[in-house]
N, C-alpha and C. Protein backbone atom coordinates (compact mmCIF):
# COMPACT_ATOMS: atom_id res chain seq x y z
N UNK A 1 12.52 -8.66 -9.37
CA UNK A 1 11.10 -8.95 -9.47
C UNK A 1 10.55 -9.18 -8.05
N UNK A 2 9.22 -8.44 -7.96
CA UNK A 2 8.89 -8.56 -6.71
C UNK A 2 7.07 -9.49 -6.42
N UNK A 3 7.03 -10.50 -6.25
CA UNK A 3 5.96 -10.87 -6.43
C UNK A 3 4.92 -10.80 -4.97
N UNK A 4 3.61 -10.75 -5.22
CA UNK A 4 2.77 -11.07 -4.39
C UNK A 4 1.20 -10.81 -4.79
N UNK A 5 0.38 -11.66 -3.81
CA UNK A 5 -0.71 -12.20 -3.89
C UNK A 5 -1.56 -12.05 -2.89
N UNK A 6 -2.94 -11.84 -2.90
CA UNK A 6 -4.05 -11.97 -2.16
C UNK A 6 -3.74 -13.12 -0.97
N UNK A 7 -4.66 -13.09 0.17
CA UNK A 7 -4.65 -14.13 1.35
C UNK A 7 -5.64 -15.37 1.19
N UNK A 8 -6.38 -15.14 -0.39
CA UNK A 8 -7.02 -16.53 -0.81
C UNK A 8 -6.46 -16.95 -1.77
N UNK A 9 -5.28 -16.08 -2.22
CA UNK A 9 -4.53 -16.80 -3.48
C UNK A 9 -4.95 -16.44 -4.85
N UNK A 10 -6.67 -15.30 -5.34
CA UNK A 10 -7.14 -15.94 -6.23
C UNK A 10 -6.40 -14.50 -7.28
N UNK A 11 -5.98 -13.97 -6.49
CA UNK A 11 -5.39 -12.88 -6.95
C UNK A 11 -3.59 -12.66 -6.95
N UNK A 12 -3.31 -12.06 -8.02
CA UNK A 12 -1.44 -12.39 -7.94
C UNK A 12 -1.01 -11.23 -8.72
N UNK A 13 0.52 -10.79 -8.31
CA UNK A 13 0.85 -9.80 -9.19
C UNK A 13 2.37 -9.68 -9.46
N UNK A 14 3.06 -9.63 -10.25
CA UNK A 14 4.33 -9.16 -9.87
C UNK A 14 4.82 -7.36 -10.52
N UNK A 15 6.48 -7.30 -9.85
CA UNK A 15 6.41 -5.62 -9.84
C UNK A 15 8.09 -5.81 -10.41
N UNK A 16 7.92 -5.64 -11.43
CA UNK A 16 9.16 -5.72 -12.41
C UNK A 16 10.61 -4.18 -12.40
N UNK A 17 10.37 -3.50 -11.05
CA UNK A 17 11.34 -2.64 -10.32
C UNK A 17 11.45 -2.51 -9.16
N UNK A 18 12.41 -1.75 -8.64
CA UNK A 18 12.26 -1.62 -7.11
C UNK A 18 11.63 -0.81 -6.93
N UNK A 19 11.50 -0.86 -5.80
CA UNK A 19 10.16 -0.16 -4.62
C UNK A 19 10.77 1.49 -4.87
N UNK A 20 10.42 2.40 -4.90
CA UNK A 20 11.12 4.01 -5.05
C UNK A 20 10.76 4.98 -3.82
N UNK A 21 10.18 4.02 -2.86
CA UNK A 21 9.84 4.37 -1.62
C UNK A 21 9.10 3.74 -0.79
N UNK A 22 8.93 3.33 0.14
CA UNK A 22 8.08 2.40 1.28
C UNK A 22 7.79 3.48 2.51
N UNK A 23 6.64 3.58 2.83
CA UNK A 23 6.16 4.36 3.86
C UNK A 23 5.15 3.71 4.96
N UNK A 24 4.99 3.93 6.28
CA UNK A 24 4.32 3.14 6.85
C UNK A 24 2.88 4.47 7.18
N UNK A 25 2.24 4.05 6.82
CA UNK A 25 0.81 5.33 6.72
C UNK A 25 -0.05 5.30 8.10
N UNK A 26 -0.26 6.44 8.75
CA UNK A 26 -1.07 6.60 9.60
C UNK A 26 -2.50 7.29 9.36
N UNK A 27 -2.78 7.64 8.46
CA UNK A 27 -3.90 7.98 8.09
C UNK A 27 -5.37 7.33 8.54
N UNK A 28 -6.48 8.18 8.88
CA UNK A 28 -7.79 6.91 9.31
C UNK A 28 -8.16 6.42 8.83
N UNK A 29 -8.06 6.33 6.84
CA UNK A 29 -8.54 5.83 5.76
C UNK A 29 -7.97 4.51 5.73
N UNK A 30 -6.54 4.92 5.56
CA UNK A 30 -5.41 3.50 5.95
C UNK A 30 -5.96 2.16 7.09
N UNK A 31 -5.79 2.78 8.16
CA UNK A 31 -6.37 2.19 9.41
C UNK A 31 -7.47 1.46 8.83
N UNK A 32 -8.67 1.68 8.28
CA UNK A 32 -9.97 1.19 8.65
C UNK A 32 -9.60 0.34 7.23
N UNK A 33 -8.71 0.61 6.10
CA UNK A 33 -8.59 -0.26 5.46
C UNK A 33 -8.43 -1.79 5.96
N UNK A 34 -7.02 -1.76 6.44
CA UNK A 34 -6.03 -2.74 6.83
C UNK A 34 -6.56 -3.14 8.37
N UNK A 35 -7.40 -2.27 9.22
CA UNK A 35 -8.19 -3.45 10.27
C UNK A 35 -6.77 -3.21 11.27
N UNK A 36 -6.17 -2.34 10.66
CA UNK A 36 -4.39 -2.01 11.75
C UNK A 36 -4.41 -0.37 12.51
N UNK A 37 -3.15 -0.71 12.88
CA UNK A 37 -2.70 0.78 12.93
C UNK A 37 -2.18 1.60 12.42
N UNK A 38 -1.97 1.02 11.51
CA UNK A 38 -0.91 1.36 10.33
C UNK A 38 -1.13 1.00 8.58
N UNK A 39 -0.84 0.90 7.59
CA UNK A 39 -0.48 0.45 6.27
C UNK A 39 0.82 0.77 5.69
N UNK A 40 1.29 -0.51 5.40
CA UNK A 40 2.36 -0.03 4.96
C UNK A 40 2.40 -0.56 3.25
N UNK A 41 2.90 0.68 2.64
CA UNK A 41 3.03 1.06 1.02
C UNK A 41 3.86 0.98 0.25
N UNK A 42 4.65 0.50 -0.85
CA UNK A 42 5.41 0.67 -1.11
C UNK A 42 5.33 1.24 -2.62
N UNK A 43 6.23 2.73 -2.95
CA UNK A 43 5.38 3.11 -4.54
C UNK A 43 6.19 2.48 -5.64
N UNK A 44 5.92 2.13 -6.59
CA UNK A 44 6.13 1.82 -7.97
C UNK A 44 5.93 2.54 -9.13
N UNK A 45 6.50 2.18 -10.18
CA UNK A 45 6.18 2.94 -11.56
C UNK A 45 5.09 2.35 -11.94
N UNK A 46 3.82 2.79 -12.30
CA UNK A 46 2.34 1.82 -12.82
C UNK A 46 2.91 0.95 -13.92
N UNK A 47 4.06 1.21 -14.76
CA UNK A 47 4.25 -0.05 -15.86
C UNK A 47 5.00 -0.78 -15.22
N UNK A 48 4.99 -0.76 -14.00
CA UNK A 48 6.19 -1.71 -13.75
C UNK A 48 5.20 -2.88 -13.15
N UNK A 49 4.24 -2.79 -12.58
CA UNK A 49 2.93 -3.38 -11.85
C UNK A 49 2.24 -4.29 -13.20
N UNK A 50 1.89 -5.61 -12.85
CA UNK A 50 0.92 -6.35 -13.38
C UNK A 50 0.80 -7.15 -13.02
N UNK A 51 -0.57 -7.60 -12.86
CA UNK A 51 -1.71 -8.68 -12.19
C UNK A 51 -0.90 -9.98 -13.37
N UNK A 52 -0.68 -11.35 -12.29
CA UNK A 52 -0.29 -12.15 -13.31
C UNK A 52 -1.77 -14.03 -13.30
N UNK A 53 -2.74 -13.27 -12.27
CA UNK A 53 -3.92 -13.90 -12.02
C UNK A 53 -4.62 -13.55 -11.20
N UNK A 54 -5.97 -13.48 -11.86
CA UNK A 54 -7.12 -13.06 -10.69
C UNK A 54 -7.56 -11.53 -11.13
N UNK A 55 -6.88 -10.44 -12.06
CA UNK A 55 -7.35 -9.54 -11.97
C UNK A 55 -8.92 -9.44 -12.14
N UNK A 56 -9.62 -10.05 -12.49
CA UNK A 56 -11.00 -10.33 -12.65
C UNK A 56 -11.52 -10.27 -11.07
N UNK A 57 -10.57 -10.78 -10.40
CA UNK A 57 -11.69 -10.80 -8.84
C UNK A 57 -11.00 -9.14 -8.33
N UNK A 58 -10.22 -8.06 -8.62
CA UNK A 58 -9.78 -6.74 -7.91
C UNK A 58 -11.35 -5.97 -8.01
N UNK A 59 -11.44 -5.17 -7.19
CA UNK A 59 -12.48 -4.28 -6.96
C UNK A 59 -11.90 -3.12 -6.36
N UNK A 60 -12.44 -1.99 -6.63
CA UNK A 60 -11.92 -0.97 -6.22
C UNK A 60 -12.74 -0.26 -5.45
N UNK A 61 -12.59 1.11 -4.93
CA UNK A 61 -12.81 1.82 -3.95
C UNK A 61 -12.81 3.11 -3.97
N UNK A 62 -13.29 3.99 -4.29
CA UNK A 62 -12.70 5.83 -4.42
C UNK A 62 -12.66 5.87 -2.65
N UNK A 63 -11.80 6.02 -1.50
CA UNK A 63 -11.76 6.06 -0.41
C UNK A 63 -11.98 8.07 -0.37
N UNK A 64 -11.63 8.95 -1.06
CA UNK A 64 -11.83 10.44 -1.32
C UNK A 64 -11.42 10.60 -2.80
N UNK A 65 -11.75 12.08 -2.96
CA UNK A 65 -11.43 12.86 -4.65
C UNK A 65 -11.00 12.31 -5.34
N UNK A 66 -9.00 12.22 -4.55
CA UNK A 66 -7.83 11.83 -5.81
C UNK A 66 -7.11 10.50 -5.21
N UNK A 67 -8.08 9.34 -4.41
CA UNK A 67 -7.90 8.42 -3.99
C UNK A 67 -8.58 7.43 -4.64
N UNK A 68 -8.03 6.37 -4.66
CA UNK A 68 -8.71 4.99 -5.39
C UNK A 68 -7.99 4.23 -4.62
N UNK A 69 -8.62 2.99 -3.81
CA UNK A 69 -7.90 1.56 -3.43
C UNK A 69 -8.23 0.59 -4.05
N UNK A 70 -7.64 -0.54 -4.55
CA UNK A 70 -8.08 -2.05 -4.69
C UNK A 70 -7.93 -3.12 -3.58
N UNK A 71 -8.75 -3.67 -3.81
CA UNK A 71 -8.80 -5.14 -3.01
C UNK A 71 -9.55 -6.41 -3.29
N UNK A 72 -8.93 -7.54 -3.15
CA UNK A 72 -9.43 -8.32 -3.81
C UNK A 72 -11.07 -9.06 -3.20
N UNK A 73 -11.84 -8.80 -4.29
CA UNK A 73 -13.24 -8.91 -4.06
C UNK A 73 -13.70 -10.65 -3.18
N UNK A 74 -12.91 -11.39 -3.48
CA UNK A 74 -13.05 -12.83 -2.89
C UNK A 74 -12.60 -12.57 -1.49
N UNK A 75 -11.26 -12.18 -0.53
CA UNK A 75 -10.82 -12.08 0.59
C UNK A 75 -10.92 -11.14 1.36
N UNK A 76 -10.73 -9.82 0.82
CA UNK A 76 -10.91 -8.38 0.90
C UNK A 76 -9.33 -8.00 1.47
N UNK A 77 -8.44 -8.54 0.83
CA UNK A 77 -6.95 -8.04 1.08
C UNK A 77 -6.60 -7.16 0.32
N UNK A 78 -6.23 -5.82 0.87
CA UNK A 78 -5.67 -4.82 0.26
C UNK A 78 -4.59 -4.92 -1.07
N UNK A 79 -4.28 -4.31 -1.97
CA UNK A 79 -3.89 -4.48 -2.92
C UNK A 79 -2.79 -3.05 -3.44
N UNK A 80 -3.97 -2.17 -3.57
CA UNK A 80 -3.05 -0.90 -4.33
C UNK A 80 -3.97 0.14 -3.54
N UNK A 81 -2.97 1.53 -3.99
CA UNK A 81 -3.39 2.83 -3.57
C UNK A 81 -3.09 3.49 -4.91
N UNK A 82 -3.92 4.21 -5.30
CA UNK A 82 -3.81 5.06 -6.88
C UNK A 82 -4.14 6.85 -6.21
N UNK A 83 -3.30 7.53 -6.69
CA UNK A 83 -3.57 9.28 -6.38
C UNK A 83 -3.97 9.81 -7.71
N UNK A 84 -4.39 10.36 -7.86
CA UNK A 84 -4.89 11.04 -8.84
C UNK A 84 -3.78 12.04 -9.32
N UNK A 85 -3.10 12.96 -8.93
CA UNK A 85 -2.18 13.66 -8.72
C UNK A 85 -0.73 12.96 -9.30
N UNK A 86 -0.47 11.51 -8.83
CA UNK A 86 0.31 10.82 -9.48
C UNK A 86 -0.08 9.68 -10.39
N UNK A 87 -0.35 10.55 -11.59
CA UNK A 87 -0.93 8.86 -12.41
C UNK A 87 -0.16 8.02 -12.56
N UNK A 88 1.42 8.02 -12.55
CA UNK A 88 2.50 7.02 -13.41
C UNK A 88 2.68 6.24 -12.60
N UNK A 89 2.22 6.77 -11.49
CA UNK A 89 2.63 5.82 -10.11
C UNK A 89 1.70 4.59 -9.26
N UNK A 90 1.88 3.69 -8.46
CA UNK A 90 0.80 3.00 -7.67
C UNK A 90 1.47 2.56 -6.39
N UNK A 91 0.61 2.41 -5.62
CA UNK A 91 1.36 2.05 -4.59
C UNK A 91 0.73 0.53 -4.11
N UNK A 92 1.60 -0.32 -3.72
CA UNK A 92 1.49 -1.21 -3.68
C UNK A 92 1.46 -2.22 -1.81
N UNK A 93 0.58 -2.73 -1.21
CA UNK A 93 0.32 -3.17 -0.20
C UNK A 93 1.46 -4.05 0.26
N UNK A 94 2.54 -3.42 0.92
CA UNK A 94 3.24 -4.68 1.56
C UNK A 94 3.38 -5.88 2.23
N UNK A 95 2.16 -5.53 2.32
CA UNK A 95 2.11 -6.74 3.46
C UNK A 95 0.91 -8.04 2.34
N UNK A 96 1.47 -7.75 1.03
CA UNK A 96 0.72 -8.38 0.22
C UNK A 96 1.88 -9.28 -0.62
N UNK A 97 3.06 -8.79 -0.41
CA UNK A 97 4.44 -8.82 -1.16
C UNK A 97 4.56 -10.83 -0.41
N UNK A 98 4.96 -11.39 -1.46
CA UNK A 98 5.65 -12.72 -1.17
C UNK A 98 6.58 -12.78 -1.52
N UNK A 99 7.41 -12.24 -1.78
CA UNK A 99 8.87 -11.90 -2.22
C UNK A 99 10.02 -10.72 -1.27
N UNK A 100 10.45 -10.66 -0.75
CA UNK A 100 12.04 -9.93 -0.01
C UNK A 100 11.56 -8.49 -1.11
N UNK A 101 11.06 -7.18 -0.39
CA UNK A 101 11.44 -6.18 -1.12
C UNK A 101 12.25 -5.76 -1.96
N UNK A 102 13.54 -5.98 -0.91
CA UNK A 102 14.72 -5.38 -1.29
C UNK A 102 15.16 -3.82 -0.63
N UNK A 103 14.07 -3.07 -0.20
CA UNK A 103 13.95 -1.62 0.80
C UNK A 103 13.32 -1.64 1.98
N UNK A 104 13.72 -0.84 3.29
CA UNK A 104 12.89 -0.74 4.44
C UNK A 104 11.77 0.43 4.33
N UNK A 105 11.37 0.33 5.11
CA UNK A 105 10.54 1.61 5.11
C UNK A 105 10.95 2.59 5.76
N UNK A 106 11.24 3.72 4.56
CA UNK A 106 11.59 5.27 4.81
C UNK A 106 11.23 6.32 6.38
N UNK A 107 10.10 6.13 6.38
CA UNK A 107 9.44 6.64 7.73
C UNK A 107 7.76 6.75 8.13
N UNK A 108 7.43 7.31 8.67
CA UNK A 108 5.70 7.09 8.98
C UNK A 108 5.40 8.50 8.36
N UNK A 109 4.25 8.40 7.97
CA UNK A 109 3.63 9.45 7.40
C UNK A 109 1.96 9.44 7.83
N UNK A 110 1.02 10.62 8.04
CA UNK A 110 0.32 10.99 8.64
C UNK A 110 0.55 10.89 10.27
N UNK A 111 1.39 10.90 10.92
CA UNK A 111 1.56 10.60 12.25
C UNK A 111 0.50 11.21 12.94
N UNK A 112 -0.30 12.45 12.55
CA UNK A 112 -0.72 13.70 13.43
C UNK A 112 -2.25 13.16 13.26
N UNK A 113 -2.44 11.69 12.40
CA UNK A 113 -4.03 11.30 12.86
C UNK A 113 -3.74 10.11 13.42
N UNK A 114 -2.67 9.32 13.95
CA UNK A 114 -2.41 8.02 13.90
C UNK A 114 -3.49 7.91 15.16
N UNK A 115 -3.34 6.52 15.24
CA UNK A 115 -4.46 5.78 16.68
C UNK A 115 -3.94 6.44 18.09
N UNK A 116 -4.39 6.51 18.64
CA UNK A 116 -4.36 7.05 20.01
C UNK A 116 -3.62 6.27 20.83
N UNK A 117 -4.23 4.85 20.60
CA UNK A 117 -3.96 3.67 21.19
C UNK A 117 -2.63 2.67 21.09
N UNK A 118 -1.63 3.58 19.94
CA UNK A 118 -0.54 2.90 19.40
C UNK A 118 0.72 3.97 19.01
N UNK A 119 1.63 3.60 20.19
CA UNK A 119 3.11 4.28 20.09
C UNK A 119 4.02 3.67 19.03
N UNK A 120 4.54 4.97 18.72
CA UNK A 120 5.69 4.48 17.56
C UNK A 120 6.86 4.49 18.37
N UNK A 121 7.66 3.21 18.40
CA UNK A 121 8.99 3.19 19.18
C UNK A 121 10.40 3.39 18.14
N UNK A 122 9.95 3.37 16.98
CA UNK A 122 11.36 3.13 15.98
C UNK A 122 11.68 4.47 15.76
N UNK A 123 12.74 4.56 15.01
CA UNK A 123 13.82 5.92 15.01
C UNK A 123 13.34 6.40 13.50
N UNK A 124 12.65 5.73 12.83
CA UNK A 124 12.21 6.72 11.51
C UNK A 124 11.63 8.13 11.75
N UNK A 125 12.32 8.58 10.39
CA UNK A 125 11.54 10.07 10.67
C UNK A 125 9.87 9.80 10.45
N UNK A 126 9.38 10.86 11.20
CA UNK A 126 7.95 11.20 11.12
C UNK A 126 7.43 12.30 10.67
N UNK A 127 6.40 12.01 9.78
CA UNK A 127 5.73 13.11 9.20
C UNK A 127 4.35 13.50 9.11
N UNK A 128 3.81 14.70 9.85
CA UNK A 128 2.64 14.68 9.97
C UNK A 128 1.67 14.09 8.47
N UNK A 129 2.30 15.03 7.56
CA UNK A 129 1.26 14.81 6.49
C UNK A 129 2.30 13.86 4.88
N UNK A 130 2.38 14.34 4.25
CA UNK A 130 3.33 12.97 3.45
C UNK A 130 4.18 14.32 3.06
N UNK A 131 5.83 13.63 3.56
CA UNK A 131 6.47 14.29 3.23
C UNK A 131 7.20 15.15 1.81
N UNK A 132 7.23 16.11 1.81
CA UNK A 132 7.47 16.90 0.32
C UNK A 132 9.02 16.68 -0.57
């Protein structure tokens, strides 16, 4: 069980499997989300995901087409990433996690829009666009 919560608390969730992948995202959508250089994701099975307080304060986002984000409407801490393309799936904000994963992160993905301003020094593979 993997639990975690918003940065005002009013929001909570836990994730009843392991992570089936963790990616650290370079994308500009990502970025302007998270206020970073980065986001890092981790995907799940959607039944495995549930709000255990606060879903009343999540708000969402169409960021493009087959994109949807949540975040919680009281703090504005990132939450989930939904694809259209993968309904069964969600991806879930790590840096939202209060609980030990249990996985590292696989490698960076969008590298080929990342910030200008920020070198990647670690040995993960890199992938311009999300790897196939």
């Amino acid at each position: 069980m993997i639990r975690g919560s918003c940065l005002c608390g009013g929001v909570a969730y836990e994730i009843a499997s392991p992570l089936e992948e963790m990616h650290h995202c370079h994308c500009s959508m990502c970025r302007k989300q998270h206020g970073a250089a980065f986001s890092t994701y981790g995907q799940v099975p959607r039944v495995a995901f549930r709000f255990t307080r606060g879903e009343d304060k999540v708000r969402s986002f169409r960021s493009s087409e087959p994109v949807t984000r949540t975040f919680c409407g009281e703090c504005g801490s990132s939450l989930q990433f939904f694809f259209a393309a993968v309904p069964d799936a969600v991806w879930v904000a790590v840096g939202t996690f209060d609980d030990e994963p249990g996985r590292r992160p696989d490698g960076h993905i969008f590298v080929g829009s990342r910030a200008e301003w920020f070198e990647i020094t670690d040995t993960l593979p890199r992938h311009d666009e999300y790897p196939s």
